[in-house]
Protein backbone atom coordinates (compact mmCIF):
# COMPACT_ATOMS: atom_id res chain seq x y z
CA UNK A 1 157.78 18.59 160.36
CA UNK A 2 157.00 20.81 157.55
CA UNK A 3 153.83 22.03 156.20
CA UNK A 4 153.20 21.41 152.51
CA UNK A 5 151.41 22.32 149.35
CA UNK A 6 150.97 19.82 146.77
CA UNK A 7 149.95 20.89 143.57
CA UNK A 8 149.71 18.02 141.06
CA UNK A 9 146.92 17.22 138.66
CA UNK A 10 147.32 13.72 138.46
CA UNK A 11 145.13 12.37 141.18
CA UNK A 12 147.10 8.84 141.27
CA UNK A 13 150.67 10.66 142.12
CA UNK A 14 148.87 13.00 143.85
CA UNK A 15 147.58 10.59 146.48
CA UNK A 16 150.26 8.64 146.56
CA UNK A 17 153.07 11.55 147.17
CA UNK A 18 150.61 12.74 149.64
CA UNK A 19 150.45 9.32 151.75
CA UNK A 20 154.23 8.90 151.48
CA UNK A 21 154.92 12.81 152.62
CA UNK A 22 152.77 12.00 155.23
CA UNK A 23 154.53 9.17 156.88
CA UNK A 24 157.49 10.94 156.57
CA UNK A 25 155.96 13.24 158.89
CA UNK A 26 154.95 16.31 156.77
CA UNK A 27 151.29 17.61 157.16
CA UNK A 28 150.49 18.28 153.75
CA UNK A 29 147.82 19.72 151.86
CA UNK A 30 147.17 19.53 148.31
CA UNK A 31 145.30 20.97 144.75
CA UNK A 32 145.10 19.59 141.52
CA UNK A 33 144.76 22.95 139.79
CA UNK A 34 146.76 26.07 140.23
CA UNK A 35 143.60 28.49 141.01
CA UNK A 36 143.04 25.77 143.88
CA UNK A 37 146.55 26.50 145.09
CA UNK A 38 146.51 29.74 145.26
CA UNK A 39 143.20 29.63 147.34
CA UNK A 40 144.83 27.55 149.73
CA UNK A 41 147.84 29.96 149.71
CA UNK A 42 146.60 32.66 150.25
CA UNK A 43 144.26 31.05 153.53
CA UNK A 44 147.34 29.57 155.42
CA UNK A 45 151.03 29.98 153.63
CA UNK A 46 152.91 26.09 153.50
CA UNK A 47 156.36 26.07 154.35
CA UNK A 48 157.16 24.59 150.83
CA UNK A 49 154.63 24.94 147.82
CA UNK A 50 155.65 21.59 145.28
CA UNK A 51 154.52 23.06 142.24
CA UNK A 52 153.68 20.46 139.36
CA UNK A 53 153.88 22.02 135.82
CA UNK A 54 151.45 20.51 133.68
CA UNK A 55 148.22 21.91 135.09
CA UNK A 56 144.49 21.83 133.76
CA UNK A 57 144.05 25.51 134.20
CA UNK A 58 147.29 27.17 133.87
CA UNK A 59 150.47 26.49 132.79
CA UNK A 60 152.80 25.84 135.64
CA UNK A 61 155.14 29.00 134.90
CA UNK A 62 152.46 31.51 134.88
CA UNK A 63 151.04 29.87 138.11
CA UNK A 64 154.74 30.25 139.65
CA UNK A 65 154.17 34.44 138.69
CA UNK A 66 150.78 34.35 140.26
CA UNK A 67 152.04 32.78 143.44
CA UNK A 68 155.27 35.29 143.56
CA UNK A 69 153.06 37.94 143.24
CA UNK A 70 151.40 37.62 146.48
CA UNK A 71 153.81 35.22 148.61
CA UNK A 72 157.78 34.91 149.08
CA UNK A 73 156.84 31.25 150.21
CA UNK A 74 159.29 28.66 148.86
CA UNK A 75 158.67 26.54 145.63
CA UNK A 76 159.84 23.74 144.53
CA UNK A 77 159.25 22.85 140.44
CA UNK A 78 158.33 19.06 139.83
CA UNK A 79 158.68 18.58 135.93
CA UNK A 80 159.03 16.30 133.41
CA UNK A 81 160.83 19.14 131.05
CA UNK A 82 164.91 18.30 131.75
CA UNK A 83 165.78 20.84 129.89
CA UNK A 84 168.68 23.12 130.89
CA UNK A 85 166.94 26.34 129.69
CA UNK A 86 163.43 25.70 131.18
CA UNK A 87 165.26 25.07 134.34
CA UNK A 88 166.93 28.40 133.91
CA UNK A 89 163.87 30.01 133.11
CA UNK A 90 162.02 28.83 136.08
CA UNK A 91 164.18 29.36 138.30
CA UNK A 92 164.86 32.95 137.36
CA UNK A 93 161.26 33.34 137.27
CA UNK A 94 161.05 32.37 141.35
CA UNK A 95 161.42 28.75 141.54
CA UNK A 96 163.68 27.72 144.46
CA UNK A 97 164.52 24.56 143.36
CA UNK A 98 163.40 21.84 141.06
CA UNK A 99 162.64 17.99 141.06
CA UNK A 100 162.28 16.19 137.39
CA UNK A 101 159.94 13.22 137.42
CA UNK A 102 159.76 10.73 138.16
CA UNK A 103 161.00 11.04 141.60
CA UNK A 104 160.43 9.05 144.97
CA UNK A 105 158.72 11.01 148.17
CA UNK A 106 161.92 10.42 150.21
CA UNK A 107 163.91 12.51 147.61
CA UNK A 108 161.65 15.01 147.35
CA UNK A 109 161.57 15.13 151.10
CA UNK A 110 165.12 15.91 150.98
CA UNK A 111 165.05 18.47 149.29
CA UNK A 112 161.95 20.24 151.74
CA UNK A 113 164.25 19.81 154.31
CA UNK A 114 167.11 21.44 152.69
CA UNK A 115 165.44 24.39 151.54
CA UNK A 116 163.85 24.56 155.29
CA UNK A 117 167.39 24.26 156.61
CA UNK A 118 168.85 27.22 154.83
CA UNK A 119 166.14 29.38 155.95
CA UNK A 120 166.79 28.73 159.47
CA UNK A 121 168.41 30.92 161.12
CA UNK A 122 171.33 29.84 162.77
CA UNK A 123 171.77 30.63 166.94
CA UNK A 124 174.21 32.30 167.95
CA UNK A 125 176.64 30.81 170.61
CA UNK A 126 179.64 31.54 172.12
CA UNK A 127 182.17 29.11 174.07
CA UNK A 128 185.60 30.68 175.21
CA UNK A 129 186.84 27.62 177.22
CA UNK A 130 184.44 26.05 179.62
CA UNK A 131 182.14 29.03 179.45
CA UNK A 132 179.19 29.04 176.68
CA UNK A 133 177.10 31.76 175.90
CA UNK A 134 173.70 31.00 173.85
CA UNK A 135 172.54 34.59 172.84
CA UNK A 136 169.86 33.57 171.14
CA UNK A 137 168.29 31.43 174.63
CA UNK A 138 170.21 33.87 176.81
CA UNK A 139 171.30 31.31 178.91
CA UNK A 140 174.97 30.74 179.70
CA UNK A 141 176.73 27.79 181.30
CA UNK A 142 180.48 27.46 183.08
CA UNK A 143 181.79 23.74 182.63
CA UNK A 144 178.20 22.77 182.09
CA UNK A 145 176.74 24.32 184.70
CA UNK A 146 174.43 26.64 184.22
CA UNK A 147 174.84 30.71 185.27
CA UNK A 148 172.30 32.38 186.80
CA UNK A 149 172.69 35.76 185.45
CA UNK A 150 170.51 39.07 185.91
CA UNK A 151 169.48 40.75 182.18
CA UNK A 152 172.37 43.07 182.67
CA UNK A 153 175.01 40.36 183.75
CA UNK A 154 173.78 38.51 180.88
CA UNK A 155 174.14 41.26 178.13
CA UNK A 156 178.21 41.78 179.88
CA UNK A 157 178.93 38.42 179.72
CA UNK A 158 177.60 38.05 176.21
CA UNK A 159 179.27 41.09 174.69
CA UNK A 160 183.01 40.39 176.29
CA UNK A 161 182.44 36.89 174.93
CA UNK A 162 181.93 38.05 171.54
CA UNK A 163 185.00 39.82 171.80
CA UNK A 164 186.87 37.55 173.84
CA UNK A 165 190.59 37.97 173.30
CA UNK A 166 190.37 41.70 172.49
CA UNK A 167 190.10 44.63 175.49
CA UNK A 168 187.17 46.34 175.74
CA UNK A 169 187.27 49.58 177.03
CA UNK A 170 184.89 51.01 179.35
CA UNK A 171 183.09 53.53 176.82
CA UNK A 172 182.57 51.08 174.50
CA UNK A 173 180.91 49.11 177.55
CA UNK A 174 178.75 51.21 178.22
CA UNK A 175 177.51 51.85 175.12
CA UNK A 176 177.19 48.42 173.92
CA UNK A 177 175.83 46.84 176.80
CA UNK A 178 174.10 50.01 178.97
CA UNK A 179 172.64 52.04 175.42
CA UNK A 180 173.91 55.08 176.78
CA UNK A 181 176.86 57.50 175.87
CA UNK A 182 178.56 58.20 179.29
CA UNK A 183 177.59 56.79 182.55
CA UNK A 184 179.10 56.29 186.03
CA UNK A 185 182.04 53.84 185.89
CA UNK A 186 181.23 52.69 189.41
CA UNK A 187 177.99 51.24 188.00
CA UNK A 188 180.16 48.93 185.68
CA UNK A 189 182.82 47.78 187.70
CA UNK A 190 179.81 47.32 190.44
CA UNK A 191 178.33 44.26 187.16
CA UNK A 192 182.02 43.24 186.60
CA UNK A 193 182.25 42.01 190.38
CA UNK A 194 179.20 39.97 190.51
CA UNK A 195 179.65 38.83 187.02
CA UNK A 196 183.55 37.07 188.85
CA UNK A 197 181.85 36.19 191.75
CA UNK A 198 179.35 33.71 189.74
CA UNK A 199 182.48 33.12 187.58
CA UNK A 200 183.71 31.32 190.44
CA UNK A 201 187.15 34.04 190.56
CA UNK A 202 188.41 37.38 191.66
CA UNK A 203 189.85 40.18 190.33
CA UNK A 204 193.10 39.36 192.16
CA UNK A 205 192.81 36.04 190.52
CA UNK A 206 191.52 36.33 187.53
CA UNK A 207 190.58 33.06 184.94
CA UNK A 208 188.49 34.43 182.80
CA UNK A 209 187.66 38.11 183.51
CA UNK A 210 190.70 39.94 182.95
CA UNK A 211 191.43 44.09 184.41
CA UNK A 212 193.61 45.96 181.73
CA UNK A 213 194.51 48.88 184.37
CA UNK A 214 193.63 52.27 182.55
CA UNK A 215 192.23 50.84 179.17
CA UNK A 216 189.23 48.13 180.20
CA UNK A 217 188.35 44.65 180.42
CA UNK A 218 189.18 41.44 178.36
CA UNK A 219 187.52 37.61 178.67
CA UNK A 220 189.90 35.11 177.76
CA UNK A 221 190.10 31.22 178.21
CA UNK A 222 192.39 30.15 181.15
CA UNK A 223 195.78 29.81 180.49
CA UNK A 224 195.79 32.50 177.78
C-alpha cells in the first residue's frame, strides 16, 4: 500500500480518484490547490505526490519547482497538455512520470506501483546449489533448511558465496570478513570447521567447502 498525495482542483475527479485509490488499497490524502500541497508535504512526505496542472493558485510547473525545492519525493504529472515538449519540459523540470487525462484510477495505480517498484531496493541473495544465502535477512538455508549460524559464520558463509567458484585466500578473508589486516590463521580455519560441520561435510569430504592447500578456500556447488 502506498501513501498518496492528490492534488487536483476539480472536486468531482478529485473525490472520485480518491474513492477508487482507496479501494485499491492506497491511503491517500489530497489538496485542491498547490499551497495546500505543499502544507501537507512538508507535515508527512507521500510516497507518490499526483500533481494536477491546472491549479487555482499556481500553475502546475511552478508548483512542481516549489515541491523540488524542499522534497526528492516522487511526482507524477496528470495533464490534459499531450504535447511532446511540455512533457519534456516537465519532466526535465522534476516530474517522474506523467499521466494525460482522462485516465482511470487503476492506470494511474499502475503507474504508483511502478515508480514504487524501481525505488525498491532489491535483496541481495545468493544460492550456489542447495545452499541460499539472504544477506539482506542474514539468514541462510541448505536444501531448505534453515542454518543456524553465529554473526561470524554468517559473514564467512556469505562472503565465499559471493565468490563462489573463485579461491579466496586467507588475507583476503580476513580482511573481508574479520575488518582487520593480519590475524591468526588458526582463528579462521577454527570458523571454517564449524561452518562444514553445520554444512553437513568434512574437510576430507568436502561438498561445498573446498581447501586449496597453500592458497585458501573456495565454495562451489557439488559436483563442480
Amino acid at each position: 500500500m502506498a501513501t498518496l498525495l492528490l492534488v487536483e482542483d476539480d472536486e468531482h475527479v478529485r473525490r472520485a480518484l480518491l474513492r477508487e485509490l482507496t479501494e485499491l488499497g492506497h491511503a491517500v490524502r489530497s489538496a485542491g490547490r498547490a499551497l495546500d500541497a505543499l502544507r501537507e508535504l512538508t507535515a508527512d512526505v507521500p510516497d507518490v505526490v499526483i500533481l494536477d496542472l491546472g491549479l487555482p493558485d499556481l500553475d502546475g510547473g511552478e508548483a512542481l519547482k516549489m515541491i523540488r525545492a524542499v522534497s526528492q519525493v516522487p511526482v507524477i504529472v496528470a495533464t490534459a497538455r499531450d504535447d511532446e515538449r511540455e512533457v519534456i519540459r516537465l519532466l526535465r523540470a522534476g516530474a517522474d512520470d506523467y499521466v494525460v487525462k482522462p485516465f482511470s484510477a487503476g492506470h494511474l495505480s499502475a503507474r504508483v506501483e511502478a515508480r514504487l517498484r524501481r525505488l525498491r531496493p532489491q535483496r541481495e541473495t545468493v544460492r550456489v546449489g542447495g545452499l541460499l544465502v539472504d544477506v539482506d535477512r542474514r539468514e541462510a538455508s541448505l536444501d531448505g533448511a534453515p542454518l543456524r549460524l553465529s554473526r561470524r559464520e554468517f559473514d564467512l558463509l556469505a562472503f565465499l558465496a559471493r565468490n563462489a567458484g573463485r579461491v579466496v585466500r586467507r588475507r583476503e578473508l580476513l580482511s573481508e570478513v574479520w575488518q582487520q589486516p593480519y590475524g591468526d590463521d588458526q582463528t579462521i580455519d577454527v570458523h571454517l570447521s564449524w561452518l562444514r560441520r553445520k554444512l553437513g561435510e568434512k574437510a576430507s569430504a568436502p561438498r561445498y567447502l573446498h581447501t586449496v592447500r597453500g592458497v585458501g578456500f573456495m565454495l562451489t556447488e557439488p559436483g563442480d
